[in-house]
PDB file of N, CA and C in Angstrom:
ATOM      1  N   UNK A   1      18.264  21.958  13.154  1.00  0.00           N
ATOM      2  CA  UNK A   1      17.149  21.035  13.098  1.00  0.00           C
ATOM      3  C   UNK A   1      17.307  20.042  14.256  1.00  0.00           C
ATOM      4  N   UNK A   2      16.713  19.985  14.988  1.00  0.00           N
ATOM      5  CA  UNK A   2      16.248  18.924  16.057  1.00  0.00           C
ATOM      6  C   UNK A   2      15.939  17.770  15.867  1.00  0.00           C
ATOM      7  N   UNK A   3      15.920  16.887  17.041  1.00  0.00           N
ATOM      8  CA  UNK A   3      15.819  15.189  16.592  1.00  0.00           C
ATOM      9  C   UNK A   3      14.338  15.061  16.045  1.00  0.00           C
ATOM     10  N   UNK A   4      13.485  15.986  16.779  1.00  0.00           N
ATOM     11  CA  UNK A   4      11.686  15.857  16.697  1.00  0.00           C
ATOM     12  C   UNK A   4      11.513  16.339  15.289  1.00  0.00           C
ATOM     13  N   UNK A   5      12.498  17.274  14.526  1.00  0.00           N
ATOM     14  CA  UNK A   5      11.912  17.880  13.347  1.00  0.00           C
ATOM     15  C   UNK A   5      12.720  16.788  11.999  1.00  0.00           C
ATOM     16  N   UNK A   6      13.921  16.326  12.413  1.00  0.00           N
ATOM     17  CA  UNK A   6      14.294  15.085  11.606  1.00  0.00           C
ATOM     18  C   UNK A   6      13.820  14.099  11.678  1.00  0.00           C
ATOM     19  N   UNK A   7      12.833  13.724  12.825  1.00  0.00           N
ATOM     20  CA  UNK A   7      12.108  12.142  12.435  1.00  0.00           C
ATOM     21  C   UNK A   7      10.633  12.793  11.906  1.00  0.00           C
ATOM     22  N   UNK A   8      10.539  13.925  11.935  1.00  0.00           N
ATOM     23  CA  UNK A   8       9.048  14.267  11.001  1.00  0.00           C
ATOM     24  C   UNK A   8       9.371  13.727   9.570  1.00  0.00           C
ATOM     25  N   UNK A   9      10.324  14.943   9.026  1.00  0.00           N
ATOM     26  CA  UNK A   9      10.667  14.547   7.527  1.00  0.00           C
ATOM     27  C   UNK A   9      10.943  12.987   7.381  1.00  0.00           C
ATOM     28  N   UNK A  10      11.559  12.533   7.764  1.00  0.00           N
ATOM     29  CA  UNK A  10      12.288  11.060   7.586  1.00  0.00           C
ATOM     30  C   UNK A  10      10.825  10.069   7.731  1.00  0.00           C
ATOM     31  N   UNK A  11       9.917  10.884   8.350  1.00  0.00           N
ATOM     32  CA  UNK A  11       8.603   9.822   8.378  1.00  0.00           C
ATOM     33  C   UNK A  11       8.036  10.326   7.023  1.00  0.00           C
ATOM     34  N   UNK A  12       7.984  11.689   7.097  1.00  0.00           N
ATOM     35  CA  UNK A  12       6.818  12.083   5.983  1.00  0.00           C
ATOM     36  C   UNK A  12       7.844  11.254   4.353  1.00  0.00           C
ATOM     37  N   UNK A  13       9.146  11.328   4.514  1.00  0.00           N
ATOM     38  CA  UNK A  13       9.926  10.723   3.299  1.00  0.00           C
ATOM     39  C   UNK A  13       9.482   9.213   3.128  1.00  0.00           C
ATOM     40  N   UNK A  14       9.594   8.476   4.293  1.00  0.00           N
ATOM     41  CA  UNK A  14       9.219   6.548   4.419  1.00  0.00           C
ATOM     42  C   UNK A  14       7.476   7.133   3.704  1.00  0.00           C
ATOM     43  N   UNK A  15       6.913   7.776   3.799  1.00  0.00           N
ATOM     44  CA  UNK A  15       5.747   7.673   3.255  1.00  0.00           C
ATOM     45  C   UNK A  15       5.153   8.001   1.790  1.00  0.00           C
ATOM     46  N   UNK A  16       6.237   8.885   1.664  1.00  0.00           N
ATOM     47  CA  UNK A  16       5.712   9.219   0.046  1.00  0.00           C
ATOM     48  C   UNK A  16       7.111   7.979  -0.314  1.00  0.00           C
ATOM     49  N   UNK A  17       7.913   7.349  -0.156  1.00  0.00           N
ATOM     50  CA  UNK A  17       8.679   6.538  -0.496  1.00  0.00           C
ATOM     51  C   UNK A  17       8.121   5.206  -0.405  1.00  0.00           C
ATOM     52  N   UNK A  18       6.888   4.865   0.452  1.00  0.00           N
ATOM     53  CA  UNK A  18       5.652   3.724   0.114  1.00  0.00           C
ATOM     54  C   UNK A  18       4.604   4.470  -0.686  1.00  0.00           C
ATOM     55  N   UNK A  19       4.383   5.289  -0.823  1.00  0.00           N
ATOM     56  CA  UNK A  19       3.564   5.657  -1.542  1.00  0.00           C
ATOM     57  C   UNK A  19       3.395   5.703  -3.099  1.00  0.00           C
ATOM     58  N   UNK A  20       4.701   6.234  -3.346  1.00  0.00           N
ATOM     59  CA  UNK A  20       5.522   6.165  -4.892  1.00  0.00           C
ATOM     60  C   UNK A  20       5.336   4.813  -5.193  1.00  0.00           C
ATOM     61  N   UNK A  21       5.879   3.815  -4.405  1.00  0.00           N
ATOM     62  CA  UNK A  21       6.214   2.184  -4.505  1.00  0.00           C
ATOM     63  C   UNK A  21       4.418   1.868  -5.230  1.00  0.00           C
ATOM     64  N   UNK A  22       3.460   2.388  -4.270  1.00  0.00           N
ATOM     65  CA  UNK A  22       2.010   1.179  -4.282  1.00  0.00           C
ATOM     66  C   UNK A  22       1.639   1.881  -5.562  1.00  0.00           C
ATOM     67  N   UNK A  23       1.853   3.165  -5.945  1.00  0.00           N
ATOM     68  CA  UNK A  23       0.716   3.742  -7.160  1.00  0.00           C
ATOM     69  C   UNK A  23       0.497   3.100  -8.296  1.00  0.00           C
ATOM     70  N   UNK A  24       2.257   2.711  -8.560  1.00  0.00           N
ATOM     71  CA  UNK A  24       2.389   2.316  -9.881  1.00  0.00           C
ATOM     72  C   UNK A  24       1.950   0.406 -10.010  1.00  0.00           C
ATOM     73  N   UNK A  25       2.171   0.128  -8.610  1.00  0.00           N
ATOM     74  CA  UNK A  25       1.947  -1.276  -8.345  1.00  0.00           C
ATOM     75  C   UNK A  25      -0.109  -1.475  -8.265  1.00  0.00           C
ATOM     76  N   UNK A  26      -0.693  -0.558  -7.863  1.00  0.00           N
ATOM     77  CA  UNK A  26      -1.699  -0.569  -7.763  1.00  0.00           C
ATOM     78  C   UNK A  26      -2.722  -0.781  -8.803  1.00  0.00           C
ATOM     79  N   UNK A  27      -2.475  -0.045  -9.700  1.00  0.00           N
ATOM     80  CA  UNK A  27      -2.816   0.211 -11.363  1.00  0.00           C
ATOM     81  C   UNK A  27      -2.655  -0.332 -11.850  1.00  0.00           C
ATOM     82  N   UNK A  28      -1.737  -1.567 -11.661  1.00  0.00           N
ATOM     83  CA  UNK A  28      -0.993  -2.482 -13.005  1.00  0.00           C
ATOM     84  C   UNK A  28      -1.739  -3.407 -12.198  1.00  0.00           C
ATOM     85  N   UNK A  29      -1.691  -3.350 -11.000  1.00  0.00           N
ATOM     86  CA  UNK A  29      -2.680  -4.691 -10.611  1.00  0.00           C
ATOM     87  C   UNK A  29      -4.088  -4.722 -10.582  1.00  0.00           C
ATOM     88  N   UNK A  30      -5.008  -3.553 -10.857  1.00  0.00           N
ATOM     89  CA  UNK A  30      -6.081  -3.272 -11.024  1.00  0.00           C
ATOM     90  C   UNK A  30      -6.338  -3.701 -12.508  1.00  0.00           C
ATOM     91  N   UNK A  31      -5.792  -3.271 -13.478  1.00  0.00           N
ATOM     92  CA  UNK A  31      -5.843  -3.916 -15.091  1.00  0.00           C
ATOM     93  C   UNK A  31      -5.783  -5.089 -14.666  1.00  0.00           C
ATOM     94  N   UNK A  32      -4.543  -5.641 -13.907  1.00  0.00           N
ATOM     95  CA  UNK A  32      -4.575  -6.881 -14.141  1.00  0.00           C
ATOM     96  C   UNK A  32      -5.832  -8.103 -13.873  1.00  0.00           C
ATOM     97  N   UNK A  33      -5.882  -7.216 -12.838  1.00  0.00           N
ATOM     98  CA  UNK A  33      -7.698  -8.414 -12.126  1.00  0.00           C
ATOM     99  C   UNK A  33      -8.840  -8.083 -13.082  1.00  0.00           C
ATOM    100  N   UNK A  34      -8.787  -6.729 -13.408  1.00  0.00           N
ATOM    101  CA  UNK A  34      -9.860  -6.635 -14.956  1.00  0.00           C
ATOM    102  C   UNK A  34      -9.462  -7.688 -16.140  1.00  0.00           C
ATOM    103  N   UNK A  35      -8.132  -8.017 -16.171  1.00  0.00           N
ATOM    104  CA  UNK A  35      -8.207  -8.719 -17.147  1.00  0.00           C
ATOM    105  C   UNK A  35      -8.068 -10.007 -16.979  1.00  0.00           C
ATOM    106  N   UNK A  36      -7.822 -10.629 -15.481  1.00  0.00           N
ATOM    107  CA  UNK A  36      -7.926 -11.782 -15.595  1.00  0.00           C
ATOM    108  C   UNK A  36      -9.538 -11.953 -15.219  1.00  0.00           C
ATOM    109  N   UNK A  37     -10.446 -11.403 -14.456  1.00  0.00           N
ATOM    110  CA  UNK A  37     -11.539 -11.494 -14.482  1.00  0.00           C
ATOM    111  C   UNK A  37     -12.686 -11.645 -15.627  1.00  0.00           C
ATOM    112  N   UNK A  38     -12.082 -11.203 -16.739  1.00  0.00           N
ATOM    113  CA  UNK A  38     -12.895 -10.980 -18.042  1.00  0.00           C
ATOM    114  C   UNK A  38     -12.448 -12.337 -18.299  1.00  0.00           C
ATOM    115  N   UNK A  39     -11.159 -12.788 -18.647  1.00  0.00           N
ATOM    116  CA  UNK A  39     -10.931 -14.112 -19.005  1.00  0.00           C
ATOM    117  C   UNK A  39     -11.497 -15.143 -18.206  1.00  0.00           C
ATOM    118  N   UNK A  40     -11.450 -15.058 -16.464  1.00  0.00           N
ATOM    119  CA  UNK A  40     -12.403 -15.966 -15.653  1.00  0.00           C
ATOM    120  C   UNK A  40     -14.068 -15.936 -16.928  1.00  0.00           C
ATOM    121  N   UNK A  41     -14.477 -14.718 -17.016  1.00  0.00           N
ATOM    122  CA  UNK A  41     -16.032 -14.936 -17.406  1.00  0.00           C
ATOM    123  C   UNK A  41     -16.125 -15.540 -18.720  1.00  0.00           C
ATOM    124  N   UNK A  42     -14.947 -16.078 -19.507  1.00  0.00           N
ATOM    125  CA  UNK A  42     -15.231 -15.910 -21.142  1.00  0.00           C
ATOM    126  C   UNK A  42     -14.588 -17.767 -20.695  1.00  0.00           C
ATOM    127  N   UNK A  43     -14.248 -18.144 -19.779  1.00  0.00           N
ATOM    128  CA  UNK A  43     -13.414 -19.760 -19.332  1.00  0.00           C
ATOM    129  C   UNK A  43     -14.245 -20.667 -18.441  1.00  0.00           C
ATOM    130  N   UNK A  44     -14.485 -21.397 -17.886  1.00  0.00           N
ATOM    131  CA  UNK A  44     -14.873 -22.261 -17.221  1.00  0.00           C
ATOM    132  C   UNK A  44     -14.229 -22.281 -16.245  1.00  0.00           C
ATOM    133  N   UNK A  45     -14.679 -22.912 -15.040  1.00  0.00           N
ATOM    134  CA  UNK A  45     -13.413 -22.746 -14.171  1.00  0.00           C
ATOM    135  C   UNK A  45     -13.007 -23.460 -13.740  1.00  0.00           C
ATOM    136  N   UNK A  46     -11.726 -24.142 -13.866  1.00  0.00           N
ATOM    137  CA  UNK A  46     -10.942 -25.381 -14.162  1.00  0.00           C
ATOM    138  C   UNK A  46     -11.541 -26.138 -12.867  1.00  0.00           C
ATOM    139  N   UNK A  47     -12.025 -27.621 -12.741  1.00  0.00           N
ATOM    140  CA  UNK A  47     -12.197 -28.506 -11.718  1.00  0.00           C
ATOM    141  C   UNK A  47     -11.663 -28.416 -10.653  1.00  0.00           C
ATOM    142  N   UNK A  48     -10.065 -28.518 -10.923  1.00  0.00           N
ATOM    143  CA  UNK A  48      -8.789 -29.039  -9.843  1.00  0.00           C
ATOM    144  C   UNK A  48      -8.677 -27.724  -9.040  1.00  0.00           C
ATOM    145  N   UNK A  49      -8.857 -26.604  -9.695  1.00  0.00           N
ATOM    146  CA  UNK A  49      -8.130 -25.199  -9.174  1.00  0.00           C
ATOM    147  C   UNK A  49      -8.654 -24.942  -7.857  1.00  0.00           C
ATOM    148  N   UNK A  50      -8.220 -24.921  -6.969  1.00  0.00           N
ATOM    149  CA  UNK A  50      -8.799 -24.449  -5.084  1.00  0.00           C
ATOM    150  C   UNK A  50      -9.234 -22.708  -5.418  1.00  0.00           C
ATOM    151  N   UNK A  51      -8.074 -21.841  -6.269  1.00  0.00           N
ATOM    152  CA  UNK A  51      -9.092 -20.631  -5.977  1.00  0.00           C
ATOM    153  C   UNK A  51      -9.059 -20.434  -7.558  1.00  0.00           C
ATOM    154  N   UNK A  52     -10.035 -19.274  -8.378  1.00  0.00           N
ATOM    155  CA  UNK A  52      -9.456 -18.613  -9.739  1.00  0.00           C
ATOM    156  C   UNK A  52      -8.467 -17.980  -9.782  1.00  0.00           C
ATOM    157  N   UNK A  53      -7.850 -18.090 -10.699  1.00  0.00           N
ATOM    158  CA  UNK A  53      -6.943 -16.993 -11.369  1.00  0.00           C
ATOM    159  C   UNK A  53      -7.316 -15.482 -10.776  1.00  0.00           C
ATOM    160  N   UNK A  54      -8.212 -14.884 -11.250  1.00  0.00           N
ATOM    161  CA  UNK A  54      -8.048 -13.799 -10.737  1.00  0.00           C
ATOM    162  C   UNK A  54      -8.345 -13.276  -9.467  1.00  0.00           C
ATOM    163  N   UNK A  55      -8.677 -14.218  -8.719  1.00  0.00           N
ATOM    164  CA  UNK A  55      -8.054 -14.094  -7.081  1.00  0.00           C
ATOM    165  C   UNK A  55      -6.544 -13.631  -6.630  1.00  0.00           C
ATOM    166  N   UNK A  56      -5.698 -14.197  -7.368  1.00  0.00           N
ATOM    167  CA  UNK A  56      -4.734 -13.647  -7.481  1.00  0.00           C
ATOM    168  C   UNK A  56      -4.328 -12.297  -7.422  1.00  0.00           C
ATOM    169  N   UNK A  57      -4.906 -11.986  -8.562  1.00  0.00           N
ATOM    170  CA  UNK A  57      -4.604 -10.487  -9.287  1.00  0.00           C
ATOM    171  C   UNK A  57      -5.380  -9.434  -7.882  1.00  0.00           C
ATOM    172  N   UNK A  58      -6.352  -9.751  -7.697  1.00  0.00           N
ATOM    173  CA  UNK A  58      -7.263  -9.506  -6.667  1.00  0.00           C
ATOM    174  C   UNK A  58      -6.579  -9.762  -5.304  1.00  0.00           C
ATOM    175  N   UNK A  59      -6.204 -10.168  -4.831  1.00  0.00           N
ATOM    176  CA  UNK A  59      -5.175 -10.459  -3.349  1.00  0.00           C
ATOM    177  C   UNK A  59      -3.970  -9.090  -3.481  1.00  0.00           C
ATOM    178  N   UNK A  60      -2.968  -9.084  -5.255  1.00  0.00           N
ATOM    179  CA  UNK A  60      -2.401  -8.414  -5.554  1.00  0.00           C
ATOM    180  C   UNK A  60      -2.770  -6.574  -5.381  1.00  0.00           C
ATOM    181  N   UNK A  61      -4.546  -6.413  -5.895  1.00  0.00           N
ATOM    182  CA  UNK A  61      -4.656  -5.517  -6.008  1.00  0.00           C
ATOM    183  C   UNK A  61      -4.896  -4.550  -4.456  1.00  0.00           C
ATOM    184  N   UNK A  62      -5.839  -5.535  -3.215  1.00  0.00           N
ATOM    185  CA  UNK A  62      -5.631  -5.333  -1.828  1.00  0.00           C
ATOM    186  C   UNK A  62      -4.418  -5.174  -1.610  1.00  0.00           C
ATOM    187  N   UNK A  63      -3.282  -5.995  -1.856  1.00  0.00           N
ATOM    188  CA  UNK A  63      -2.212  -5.377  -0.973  1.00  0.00           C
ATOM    189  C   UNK A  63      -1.383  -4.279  -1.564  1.00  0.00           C
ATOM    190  N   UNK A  64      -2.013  -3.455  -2.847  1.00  0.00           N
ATOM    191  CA  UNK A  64      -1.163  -2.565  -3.098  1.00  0.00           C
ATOM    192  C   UNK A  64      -1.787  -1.232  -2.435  1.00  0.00           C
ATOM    193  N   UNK A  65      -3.498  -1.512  -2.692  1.00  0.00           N
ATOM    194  CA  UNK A  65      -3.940  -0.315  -1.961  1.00  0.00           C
ATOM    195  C   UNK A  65      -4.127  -0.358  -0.433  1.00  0.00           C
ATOM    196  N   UNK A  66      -3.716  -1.195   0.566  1.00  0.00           N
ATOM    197  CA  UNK A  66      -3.169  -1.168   1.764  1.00  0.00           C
ATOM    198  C   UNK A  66      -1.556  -0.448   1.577  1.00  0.00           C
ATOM    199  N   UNK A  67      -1.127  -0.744   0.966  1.00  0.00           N
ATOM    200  CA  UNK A  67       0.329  -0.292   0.907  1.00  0.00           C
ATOM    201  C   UNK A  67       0.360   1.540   0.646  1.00  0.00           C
ATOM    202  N   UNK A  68      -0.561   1.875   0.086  1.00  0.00           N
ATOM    203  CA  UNK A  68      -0.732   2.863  -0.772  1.00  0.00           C
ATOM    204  C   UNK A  68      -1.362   3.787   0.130  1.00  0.00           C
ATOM    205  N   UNK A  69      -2.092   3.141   1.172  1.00  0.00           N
ATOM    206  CA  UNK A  69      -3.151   3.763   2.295  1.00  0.00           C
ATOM    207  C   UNK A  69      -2.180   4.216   3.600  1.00  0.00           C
ATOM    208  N   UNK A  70      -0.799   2.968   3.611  1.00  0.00           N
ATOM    209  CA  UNK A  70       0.105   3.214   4.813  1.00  0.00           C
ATOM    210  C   UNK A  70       0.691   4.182   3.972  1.00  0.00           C
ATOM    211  N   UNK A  71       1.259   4.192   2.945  1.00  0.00           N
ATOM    212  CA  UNK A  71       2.120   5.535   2.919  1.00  0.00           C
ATOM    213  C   UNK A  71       1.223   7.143   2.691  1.00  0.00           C
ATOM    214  N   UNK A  72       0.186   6.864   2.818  1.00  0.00           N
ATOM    215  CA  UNK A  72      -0.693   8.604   3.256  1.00  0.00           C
ATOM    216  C   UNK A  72      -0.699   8.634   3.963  1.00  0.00           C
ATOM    217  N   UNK A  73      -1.233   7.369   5.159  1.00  0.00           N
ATOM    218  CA  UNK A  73      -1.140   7.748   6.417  1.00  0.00           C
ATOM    219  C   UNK A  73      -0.039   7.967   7.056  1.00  0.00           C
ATOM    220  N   UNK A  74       1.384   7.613   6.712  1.00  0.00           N
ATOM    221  CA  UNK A  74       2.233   8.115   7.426  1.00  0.00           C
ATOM    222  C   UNK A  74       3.027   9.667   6.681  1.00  0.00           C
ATOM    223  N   UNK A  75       2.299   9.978   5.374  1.00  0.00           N
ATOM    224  CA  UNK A  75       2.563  11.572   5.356  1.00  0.00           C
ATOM    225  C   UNK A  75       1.800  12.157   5.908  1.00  0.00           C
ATOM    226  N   UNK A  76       0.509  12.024   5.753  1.00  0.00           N
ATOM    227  CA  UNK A  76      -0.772  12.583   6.562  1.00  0.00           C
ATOM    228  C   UNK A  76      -0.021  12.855   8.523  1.00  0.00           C
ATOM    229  N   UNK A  77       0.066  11.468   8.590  1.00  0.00           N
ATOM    230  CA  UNK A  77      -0.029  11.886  10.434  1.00  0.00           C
ATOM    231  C   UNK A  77       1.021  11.374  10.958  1.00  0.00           C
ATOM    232  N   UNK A  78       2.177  12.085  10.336  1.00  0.00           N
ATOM    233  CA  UNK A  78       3.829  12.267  10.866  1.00  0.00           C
ATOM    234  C   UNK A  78       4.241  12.982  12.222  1.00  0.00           C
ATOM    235  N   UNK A  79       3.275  13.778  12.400  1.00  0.00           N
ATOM    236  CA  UNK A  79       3.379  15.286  13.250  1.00  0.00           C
ATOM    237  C   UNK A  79       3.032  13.913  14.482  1.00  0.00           C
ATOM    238  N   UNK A  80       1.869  13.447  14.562  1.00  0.00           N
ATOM    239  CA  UNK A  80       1.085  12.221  15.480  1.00  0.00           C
ATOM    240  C   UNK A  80       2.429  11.132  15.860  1.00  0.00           C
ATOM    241  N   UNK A  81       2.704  11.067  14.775  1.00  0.00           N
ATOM    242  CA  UNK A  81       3.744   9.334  15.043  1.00  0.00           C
ATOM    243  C   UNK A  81       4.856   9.959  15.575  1.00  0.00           C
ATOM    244  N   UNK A  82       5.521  11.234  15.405  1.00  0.00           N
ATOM    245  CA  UNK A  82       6.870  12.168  15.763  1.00  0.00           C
ATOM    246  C   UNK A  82       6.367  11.914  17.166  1.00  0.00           C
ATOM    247  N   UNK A  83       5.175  12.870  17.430  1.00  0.00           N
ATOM    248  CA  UNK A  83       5.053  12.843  19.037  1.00  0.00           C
ATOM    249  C   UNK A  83       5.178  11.735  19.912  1.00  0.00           C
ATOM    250  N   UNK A  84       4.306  10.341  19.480  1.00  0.00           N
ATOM    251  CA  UNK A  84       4.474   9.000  20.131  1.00  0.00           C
ATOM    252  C   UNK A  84       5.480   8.791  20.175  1.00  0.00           C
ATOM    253  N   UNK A  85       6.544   9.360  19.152  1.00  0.00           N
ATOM    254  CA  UNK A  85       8.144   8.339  19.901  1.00  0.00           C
ATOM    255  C   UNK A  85       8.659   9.592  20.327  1.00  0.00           C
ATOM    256  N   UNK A  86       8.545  10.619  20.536  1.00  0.00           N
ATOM    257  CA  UNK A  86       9.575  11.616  21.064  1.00  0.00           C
ATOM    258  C   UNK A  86       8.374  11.467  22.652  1.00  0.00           C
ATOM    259  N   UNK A  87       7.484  10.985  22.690  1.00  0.00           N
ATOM    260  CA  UNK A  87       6.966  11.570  24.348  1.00  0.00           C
ATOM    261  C   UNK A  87       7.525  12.003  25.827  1.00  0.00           C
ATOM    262  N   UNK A  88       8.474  11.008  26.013  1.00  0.00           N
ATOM    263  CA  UNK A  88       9.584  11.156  27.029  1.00  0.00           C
ATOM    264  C   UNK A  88      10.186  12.483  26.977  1.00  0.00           C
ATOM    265  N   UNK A  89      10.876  12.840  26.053  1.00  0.00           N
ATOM    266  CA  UNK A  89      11.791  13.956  25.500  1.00  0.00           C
ATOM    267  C   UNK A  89      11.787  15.254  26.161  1.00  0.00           C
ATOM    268  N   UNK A  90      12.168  15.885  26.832  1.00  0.00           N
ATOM    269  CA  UNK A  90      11.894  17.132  26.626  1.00  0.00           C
ATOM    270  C   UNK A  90      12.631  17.837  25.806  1.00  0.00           C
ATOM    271  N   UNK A  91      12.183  19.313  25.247  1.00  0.00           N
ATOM    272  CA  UNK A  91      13.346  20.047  24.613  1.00  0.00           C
ATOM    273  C   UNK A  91      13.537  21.017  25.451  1.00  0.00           C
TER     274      UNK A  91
END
C-alpha cells in the first residue's frame, strides 16, 4: 500500500469517524429544539433574555448538521482531497 492509497483510507476513516460523532449529536439536538421550541410557544418570552432558549438548541442543531455534512464530504471526495496533497508526488 502506498502513501496515496493510505491517506485515502485514513481520510475516508476521519470521515465516517465525524460522521458517526454528528448523527447521534444531530437527533438529540433536533428533539431538543422541538422541544424547547414548543415550550418557547406555550411561555412568554422572558424581558431580560437577549436571545430564546431555543436558539440554543437551534445553533446546537446547525452545528451538528455542518459537522455531519463535513464528514460525507470527506468520505464522498477522499479520492479529490488524496490528490490535492499528493500533487507534487510522483509514483
Amino acid at each position: 500500500m502506498n502513501s496515496k492509497q493510505l491517506a485515502n483510507v485514513l481520510i475516508k476513516i476521519l470521515g465516517l469517524s465525524i460522521g458517526i460523532h454528528a448523527f447521534p449529536a444531530s437527533i438529540l439536538a433536533a428533539i431538543s429544539a422541538i422541544g424547547a421550541l414548543i415550550h418557547a410557544m406555550q411561555n412568554v418570552h422572558p424581558a431580560g433574555a437577549s436571545f430564546p432558549n431555543w436558539m440554543f438548541s437551534l445553533s446546537y442543531l446547525i452545528q451538528a448538521v455542518i459537522e455531519l455534512a463535513a464528514g460525507i464530504f470527506l468520505i464522498v471526495r477522499s479520492r479529490w482531497i488524496t490528490e490535492i496533497l499528493f500533487k507534487n508526488e510522483a509514483e
